[in-house]
Each structure stands twice: as structure tokens, then as C-alpha cells.
Protein backbone atom coordinates (compact mmCIF):
# COMPACT_ATOMS: atom_id res chain seq x y z
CA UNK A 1 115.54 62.00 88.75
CA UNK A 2 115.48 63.66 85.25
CA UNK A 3 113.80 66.50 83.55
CA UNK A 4 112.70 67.14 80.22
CA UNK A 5 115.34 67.80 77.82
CA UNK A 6 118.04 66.20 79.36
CA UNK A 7 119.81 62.95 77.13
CA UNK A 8 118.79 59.76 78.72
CA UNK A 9 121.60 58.05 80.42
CA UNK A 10 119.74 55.75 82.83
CA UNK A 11 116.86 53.98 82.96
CA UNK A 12 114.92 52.86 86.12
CA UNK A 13 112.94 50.16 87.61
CA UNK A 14 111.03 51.19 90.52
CA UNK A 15 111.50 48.60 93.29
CA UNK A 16 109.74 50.40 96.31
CA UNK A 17 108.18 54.26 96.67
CA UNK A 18 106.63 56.02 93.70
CA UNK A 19 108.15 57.68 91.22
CA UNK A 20 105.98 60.08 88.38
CA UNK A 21 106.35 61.27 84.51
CA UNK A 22 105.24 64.45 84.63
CA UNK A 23 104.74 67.62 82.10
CA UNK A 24 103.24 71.14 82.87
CA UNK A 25 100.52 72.60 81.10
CA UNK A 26 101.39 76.14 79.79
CA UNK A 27 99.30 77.72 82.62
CA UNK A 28 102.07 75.95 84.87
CA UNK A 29 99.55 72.74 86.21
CA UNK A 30 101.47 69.41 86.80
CA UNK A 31 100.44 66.42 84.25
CA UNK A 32 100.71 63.36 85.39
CA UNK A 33 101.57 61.17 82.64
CA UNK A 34 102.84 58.14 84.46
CA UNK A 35 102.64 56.62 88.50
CA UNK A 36 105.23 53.83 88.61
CA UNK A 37 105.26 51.87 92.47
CA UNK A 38 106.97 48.73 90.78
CA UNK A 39 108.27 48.75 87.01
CA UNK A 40 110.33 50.50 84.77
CA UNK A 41 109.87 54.15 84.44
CA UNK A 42 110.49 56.10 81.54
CA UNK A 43 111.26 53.07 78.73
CA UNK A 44 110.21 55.03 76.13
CA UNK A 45 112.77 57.23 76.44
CA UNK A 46 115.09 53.86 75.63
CA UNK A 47 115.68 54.83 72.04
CA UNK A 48 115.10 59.08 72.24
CA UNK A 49 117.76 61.40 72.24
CA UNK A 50 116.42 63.35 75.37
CA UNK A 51 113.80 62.99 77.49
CA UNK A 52 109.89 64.68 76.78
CA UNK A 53 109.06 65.10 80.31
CA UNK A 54 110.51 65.45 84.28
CA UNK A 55 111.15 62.11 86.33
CA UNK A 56 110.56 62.81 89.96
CA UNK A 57 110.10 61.07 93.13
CA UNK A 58 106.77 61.82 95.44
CA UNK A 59 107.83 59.70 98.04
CA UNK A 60 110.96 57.86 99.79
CA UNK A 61 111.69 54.75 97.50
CA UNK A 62 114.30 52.48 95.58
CA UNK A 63 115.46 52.54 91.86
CA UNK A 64 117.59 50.80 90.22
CA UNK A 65 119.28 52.26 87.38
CA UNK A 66 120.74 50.85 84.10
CA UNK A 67 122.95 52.45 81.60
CA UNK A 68 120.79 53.47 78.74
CA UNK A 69 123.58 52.04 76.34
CA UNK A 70 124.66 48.59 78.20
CA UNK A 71 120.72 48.37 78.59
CA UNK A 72 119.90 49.18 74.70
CA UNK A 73 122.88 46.17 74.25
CA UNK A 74 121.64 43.58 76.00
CA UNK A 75 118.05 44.23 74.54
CA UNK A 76 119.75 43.71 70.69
């Protein structure tokens, strides 16, 4: 979906599957910061300039994505 880094552009609500935040340890082990089956993943990254972690999907699923701008708009 995204990786740490990156600018957000999008942000997601999970509407079926699972989708994780996720950072690696500097031995290389996965941390699981966030399991999101139904939601919005990542709003924290709303008002950042990039993202502090990798979005991925463990499984088949649905997401809807939302401009991060139109998105920041409609919240103001």
C-alpha cells in the first residue's frame, strides 16, 4: 500500500481483508503496530509530511482510498 518515507497521498478505510502498520526492528523483525479488518488505516499520517512506517496487505481485501488533501478539506 505504502512504505515508510513515502508523502501521504491517500488515506484508507478498510472495508473487508486486513491490512497492517508495520516497522522493522534493526535486527530486521516485523512490528506490528496496527491490524485494521474494518476502519481507517494510517490517520495519523493525515497531517505528516511522509509516512513513519509500511502499509501492507496480509490478506485479499477492499480499501477505499481518499485524497489526503480533499480528505484534510472536508475535515476543516
Amino acid at each position: 500500500m505504502f512504505h515508510a518515507g513515502q508523502r501521504p497521498r491517500r488515506i484508507f478505510y478498510v472495508t473487508a481483508g486486513e491490512l497492517r502498520l508495520v516497522r522493522h526492528s534493526t535486527t530486521g523483525n516485523e512490528i506490528i503496530l496496527q491490524r485494521q479488518r474494518a476502519g481507517f488505516l494510517a490517520e495519523a499520517s493525515l497531517w505528516s509530511s511522509r509516512y513513519h512506517y509500511d502499509g501492507i496487505a496480509v490478506e485479499t481485501g477492499e480499501a477505499m482510498a481518499f485524497r489526503v488533501k480533499l480528505f484534510q478539506q472536508a475535515l476543516q
